[in-house]
PDB file of N, CA and C in Angstrom:
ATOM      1  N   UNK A   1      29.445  26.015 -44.494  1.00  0.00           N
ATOM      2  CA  UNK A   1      30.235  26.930 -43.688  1.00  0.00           C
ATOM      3  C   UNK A   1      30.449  26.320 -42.305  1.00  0.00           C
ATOM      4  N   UNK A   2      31.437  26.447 -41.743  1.00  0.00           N
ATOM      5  CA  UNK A   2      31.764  26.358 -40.404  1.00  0.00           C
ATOM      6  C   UNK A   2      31.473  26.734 -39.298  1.00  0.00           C
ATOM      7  N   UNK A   3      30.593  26.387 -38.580  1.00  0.00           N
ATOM      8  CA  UNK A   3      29.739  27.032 -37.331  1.00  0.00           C
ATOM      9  C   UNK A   3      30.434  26.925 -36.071  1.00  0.00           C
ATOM     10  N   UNK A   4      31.407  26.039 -35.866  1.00  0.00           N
ATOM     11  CA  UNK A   4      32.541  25.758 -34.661  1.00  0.00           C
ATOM     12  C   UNK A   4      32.301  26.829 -33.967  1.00  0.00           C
ATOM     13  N   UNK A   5      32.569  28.358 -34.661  1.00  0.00           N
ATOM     14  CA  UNK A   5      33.196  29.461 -33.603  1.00  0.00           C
ATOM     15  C   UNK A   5      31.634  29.781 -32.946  1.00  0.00           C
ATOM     16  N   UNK A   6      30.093  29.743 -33.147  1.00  0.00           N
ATOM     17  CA  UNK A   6      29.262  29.970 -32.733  1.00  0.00           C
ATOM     18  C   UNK A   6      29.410  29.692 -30.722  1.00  0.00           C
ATOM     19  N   UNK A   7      30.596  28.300 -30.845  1.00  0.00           N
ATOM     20  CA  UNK A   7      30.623  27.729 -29.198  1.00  0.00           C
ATOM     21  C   UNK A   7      31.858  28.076 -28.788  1.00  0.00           C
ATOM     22  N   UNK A   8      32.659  28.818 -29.664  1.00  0.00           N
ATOM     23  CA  UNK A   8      33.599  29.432 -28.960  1.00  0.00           C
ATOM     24  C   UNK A   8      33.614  31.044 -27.924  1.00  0.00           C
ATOM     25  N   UNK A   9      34.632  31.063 -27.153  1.00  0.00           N
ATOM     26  CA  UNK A   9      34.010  32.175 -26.098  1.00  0.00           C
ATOM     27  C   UNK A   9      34.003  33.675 -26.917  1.00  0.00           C
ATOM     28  N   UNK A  10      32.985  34.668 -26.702  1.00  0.00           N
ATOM     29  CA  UNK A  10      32.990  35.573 -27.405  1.00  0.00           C
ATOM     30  C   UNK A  10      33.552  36.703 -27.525  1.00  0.00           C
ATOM     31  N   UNK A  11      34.928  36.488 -26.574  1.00  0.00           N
ATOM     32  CA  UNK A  11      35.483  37.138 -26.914  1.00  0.00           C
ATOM     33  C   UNK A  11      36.865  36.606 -27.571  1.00  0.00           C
ATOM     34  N   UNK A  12      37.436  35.548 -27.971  1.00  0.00           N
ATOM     35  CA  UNK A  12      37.940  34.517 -28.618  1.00  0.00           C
ATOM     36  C   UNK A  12      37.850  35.302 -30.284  1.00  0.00           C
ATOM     37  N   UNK A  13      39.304  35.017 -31.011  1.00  0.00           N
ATOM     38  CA  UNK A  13      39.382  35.099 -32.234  1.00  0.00           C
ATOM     39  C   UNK A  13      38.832  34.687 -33.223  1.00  0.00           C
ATOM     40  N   UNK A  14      38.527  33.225 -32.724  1.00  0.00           N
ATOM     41  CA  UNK A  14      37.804  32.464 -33.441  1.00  0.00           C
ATOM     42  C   UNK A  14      36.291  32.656 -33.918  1.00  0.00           C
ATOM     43  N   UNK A  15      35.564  33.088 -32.339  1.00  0.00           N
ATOM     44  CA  UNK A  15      34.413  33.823 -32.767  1.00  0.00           C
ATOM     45  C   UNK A  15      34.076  34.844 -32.659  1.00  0.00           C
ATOM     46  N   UNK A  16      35.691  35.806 -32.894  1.00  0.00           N
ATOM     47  CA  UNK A  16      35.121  37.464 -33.874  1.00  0.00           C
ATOM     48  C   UNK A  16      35.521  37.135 -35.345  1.00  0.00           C
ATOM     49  N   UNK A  17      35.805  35.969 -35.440  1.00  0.00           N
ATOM     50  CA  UNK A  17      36.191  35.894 -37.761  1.00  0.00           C
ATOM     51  C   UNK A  17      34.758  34.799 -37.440  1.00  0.00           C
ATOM     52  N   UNK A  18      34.279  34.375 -36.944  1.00  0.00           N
ATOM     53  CA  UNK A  18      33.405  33.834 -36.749  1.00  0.00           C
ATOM     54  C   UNK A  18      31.908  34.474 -37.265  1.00  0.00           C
ATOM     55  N   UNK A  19      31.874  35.792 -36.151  1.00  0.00           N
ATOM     56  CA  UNK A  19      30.772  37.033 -36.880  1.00  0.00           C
ATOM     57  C   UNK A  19      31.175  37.128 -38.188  1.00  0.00           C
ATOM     58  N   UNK A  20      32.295  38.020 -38.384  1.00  0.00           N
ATOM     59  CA  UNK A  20      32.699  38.509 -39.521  1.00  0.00           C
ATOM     60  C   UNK A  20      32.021  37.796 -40.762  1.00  0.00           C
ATOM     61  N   UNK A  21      32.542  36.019 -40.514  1.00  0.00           N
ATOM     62  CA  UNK A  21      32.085  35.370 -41.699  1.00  0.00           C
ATOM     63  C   UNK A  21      30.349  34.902 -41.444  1.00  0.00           C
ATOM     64  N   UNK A  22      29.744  35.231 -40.745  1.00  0.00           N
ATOM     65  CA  UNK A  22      28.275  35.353 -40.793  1.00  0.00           C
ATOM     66  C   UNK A  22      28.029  36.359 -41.457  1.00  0.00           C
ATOM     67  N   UNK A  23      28.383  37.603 -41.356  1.00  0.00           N
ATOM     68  CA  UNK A  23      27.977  38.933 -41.818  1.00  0.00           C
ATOM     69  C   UNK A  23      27.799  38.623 -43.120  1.00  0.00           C
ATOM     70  N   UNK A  24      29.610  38.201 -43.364  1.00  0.00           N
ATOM     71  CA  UNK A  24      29.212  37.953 -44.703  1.00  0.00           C
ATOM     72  C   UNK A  24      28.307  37.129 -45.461  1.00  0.00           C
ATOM     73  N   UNK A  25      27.923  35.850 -45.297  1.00  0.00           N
ATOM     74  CA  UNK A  25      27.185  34.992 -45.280  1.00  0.00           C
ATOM     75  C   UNK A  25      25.632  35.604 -45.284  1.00  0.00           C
ATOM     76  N   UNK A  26      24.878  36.951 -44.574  1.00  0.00           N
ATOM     77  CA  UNK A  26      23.843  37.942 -44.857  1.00  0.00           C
ATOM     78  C   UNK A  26      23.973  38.394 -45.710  1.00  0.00           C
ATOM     79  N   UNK A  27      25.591  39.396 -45.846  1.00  0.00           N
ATOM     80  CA  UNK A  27      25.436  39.866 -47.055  1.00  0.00           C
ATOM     81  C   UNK A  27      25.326  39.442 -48.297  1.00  0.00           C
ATOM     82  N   UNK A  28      25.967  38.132 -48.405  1.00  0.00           N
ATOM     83  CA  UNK A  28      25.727  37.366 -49.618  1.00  0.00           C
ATOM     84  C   UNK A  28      24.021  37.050 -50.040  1.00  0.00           C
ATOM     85  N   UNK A  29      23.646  36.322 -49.239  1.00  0.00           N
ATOM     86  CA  UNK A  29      22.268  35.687 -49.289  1.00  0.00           C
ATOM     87  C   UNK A  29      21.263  36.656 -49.007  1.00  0.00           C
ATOM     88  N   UNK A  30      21.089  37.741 -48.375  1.00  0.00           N
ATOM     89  CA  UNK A  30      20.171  38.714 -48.013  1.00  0.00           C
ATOM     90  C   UNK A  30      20.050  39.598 -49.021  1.00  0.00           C
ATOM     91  N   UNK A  31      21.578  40.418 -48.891  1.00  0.00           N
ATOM     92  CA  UNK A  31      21.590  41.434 -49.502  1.00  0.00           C
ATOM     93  C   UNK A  31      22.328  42.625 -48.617  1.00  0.00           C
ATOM     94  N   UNK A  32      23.301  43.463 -48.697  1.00  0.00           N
ATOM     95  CA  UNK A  32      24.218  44.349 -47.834  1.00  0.00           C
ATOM     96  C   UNK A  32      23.085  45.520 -47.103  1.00  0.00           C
ATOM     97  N   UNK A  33      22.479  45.826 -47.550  1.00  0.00           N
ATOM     98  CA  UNK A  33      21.427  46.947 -46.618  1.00  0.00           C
ATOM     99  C   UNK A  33      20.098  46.827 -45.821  1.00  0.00           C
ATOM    100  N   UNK A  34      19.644  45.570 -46.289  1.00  0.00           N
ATOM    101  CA  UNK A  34      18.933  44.869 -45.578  1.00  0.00           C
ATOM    102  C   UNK A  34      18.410  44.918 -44.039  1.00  0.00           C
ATOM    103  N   UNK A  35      17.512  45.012 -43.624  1.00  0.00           N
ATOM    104  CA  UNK A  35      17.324  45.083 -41.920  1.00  0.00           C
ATOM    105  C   UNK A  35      17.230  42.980 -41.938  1.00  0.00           C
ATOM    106  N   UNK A  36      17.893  42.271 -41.173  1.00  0.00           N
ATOM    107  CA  UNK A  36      17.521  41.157 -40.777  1.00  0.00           C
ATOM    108  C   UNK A  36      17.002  40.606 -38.922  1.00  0.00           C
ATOM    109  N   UNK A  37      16.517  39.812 -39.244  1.00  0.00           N
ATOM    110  CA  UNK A  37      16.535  38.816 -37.794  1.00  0.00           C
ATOM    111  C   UNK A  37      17.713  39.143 -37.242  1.00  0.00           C
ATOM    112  N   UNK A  38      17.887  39.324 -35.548  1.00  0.00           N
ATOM    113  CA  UNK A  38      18.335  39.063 -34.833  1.00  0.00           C
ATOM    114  C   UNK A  38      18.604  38.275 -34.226  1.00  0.00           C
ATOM    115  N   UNK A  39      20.096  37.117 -34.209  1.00  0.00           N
ATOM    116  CA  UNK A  39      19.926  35.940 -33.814  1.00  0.00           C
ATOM    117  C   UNK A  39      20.846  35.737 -32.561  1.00  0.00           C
ATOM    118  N   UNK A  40      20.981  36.773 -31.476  1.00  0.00           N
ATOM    119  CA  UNK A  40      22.178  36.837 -30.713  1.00  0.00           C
ATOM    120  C   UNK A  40      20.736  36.325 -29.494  1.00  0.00           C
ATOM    121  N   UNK A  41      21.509  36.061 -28.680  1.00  0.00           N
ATOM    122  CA  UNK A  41      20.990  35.201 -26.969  1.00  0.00           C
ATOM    123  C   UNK A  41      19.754  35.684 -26.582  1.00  0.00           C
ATOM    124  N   UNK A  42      20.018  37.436 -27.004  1.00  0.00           N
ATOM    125  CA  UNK A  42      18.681  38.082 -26.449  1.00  0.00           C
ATOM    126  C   UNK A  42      17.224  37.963 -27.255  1.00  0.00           C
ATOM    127  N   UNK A  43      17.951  38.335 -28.528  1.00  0.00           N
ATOM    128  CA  UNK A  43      16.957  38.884 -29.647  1.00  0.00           C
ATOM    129  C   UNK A  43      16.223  37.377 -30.204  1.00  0.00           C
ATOM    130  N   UNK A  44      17.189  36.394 -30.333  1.00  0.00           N
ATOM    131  CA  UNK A  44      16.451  34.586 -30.908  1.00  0.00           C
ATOM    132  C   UNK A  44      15.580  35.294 -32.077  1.00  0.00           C
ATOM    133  N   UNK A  45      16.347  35.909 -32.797  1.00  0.00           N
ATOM    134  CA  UNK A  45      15.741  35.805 -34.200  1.00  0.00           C
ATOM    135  C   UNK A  45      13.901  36.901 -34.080  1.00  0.00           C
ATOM    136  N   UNK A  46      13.585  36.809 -33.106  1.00  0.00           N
ATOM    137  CA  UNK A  46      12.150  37.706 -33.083  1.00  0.00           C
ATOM    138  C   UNK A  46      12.235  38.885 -33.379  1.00  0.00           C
ATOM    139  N   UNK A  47      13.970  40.211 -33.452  1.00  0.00           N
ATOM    140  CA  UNK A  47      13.620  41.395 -33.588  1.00  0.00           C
ATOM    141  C   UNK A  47      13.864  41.133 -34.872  1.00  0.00           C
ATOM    142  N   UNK A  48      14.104  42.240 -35.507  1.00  0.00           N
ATOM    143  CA  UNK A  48      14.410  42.977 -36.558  1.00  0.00           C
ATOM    144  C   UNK A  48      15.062  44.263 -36.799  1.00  0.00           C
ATOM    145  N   UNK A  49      16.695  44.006 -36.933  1.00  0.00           N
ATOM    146  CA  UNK A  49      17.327  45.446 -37.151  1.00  0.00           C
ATOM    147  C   UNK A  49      18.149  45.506 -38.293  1.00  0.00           C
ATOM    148  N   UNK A  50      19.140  46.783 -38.457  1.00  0.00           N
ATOM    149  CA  UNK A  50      19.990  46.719 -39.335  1.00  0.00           C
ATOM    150  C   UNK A  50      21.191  45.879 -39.234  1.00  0.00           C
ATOM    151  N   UNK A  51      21.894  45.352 -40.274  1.00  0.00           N
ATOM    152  CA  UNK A  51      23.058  44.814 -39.990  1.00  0.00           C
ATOM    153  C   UNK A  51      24.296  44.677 -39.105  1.00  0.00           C
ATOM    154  N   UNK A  52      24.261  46.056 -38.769  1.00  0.00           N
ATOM    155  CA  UNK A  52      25.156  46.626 -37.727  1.00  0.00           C
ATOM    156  C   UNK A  52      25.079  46.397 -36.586  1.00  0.00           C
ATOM    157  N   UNK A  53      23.801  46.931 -36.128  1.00  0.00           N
ATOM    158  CA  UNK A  53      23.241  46.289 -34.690  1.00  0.00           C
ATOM    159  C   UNK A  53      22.920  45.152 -34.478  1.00  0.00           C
ATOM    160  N   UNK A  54      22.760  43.869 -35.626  1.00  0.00           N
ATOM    161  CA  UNK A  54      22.714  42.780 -35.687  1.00  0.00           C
ATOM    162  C   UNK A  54      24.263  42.142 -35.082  1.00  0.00           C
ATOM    163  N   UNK A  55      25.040  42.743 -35.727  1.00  0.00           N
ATOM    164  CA  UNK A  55      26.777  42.182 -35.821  1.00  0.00           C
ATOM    165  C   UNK A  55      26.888  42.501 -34.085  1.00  0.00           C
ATOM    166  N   UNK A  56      26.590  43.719 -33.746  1.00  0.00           N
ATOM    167  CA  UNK A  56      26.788  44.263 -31.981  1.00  0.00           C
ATOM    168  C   UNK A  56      26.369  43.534 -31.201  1.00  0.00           C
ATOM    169  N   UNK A  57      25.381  42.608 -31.642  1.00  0.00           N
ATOM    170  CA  UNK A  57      24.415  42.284 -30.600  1.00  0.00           C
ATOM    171  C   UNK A  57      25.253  40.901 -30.645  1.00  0.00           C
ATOM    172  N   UNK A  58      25.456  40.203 -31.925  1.00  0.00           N
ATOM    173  CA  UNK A  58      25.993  38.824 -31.737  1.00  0.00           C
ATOM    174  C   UNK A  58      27.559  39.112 -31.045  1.00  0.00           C
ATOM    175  N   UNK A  59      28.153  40.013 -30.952  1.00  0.00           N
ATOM    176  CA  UNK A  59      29.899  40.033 -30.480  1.00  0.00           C
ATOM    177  C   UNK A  59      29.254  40.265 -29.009  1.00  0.00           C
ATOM    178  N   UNK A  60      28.352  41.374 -28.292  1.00  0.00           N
ATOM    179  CA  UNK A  60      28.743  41.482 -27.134  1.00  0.00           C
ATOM    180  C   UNK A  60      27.400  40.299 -26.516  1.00  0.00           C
ATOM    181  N   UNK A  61      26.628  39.550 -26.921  1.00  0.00           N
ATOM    182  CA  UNK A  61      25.618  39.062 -26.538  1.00  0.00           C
ATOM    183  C   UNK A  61      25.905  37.545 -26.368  1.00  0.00           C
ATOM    184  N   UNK A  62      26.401  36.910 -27.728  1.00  0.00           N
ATOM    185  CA  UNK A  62      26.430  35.621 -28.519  1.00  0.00           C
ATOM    186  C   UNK A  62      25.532  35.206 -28.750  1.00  0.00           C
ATOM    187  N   UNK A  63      25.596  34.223 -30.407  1.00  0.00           N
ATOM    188  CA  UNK A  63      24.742  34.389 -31.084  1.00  0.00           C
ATOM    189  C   UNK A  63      23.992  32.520 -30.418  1.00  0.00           C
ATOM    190  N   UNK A  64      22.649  33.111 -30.931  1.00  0.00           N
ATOM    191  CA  UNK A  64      21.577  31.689 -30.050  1.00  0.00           C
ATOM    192  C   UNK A  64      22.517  30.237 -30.522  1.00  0.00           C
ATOM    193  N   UNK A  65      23.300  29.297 -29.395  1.00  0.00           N
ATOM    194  CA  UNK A  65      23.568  28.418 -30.321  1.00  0.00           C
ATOM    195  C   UNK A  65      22.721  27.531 -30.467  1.00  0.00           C
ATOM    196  N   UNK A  66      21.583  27.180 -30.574  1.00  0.00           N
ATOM    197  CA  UNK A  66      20.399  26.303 -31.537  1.00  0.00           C
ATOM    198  C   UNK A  66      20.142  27.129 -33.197  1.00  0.00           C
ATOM    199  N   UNK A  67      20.650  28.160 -32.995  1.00  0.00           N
ATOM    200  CA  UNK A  67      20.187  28.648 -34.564  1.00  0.00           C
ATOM    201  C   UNK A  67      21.361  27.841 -35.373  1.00  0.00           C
ATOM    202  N   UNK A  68      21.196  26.810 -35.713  1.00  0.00           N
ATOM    203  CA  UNK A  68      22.009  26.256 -36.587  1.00  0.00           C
ATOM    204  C   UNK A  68      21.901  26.165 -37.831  1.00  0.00           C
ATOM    205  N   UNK A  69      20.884  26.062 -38.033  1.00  0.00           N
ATOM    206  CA  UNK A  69      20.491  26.221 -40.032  1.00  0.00           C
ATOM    207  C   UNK A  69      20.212  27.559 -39.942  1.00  0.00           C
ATOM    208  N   UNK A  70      20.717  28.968 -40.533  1.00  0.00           N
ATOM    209  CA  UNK A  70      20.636  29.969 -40.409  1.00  0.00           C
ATOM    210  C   UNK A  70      19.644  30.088 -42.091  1.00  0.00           C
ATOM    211  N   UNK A  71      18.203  29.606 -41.488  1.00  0.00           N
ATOM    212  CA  UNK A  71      17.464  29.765 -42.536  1.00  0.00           C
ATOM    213  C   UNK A  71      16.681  31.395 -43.012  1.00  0.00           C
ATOM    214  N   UNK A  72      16.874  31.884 -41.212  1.00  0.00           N
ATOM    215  CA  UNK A  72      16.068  33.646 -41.365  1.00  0.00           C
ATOM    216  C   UNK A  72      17.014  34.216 -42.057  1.00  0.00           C
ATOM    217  N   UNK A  73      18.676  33.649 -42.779  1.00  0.00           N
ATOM    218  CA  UNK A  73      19.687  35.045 -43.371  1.00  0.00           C
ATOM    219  C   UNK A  73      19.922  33.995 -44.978  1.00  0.00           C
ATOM    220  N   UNK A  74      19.105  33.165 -44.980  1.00  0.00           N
ATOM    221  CA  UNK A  74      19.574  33.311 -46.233  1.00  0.00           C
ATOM    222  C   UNK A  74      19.812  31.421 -46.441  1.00  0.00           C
ATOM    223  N   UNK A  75      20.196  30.589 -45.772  1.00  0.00           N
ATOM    224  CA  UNK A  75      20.501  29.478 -45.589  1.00  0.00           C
ATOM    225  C   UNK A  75      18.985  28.594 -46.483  1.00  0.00           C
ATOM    226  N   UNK A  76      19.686  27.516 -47.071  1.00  0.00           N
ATOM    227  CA  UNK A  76      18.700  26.571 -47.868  1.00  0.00           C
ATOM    228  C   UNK A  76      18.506  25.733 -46.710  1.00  0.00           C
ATOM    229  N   UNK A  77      16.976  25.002 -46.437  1.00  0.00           N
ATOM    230  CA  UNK A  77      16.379  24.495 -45.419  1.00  0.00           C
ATOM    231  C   UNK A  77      16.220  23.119 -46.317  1.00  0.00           C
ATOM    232  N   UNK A  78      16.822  21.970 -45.804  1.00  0.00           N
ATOM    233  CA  UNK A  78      16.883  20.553 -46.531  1.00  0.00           C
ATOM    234  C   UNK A  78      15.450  20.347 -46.860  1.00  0.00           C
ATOM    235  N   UNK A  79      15.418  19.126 -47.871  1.00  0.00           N
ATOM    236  CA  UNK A  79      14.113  19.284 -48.588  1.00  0.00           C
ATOM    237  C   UNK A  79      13.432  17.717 -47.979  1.00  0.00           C
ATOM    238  N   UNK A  80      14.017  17.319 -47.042  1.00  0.00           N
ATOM    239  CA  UNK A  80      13.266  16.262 -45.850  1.00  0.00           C
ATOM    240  C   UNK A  80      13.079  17.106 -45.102  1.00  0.00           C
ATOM    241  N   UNK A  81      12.767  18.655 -44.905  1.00  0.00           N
ATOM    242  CA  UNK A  81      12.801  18.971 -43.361  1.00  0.00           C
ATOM    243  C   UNK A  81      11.685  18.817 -43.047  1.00  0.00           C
ATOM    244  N   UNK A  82      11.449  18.761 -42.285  1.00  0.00           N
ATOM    245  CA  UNK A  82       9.772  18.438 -41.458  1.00  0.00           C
ATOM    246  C   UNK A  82       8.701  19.567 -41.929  1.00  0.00           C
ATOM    247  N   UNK A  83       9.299  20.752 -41.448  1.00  0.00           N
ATOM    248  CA  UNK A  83       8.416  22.438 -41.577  1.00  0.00           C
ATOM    249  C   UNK A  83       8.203  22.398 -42.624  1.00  0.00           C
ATOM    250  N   UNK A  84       8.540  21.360 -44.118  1.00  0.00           N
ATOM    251  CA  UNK A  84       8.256  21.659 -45.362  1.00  0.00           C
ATOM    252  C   UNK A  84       7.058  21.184 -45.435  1.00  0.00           C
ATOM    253  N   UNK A  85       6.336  20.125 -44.933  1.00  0.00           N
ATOM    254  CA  UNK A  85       5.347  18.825 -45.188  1.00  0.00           C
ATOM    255  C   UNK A  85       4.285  19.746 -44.596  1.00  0.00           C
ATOM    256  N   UNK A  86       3.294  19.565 -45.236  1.00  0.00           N
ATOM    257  CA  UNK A  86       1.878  19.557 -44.398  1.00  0.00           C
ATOM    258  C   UNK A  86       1.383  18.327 -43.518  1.00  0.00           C
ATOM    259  N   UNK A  87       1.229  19.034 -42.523  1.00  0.00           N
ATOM    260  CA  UNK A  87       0.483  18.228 -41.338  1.00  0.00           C
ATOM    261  C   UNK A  87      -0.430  17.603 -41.836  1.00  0.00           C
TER     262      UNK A  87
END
């Protein structure tokens, strides 16, 4: 998927189809009713809400741009990644 619009400005077209296609991207991989991670500027993935207030928080907040492998919604984590190996 295309992460471009994550650095576009938030209020920009690009990154409101931007959310949109994250949402979807939860709903696919999560599941539609789901409470997930919060990954907007404030929250960095530590809260936990419903979808909705998830979507609010990334349009009026923007979403963390280091969350790039969106592994807390669903995203496959490469199988060199480091966090896989024991120390």
């Amino acid at each position: 998927m295309d992460k471009s619009w994550m650095n576009a400005p938030i209020y920009s077209e690009a990154y409101l189809d931007g959310v949109n296609g994250f949402m979807l991207f939860v709903e696919t991989h999560v599941g539609k009713n789901c409470d997930i991670r919060c990954p907007c500027k404030r929250c960095l993935n530590l809260i936990i809400n419903n979808q909705k207030t998830v979507k609010a928080h990334i349009r009026l907040h923007g979403i963390d741009p280091h969350y790039v492998k969106w592994f807390n919604h669903g995203e496959k984590r490469a199988v060199n990644d480091c966090s896989t190996h024991s120390r």
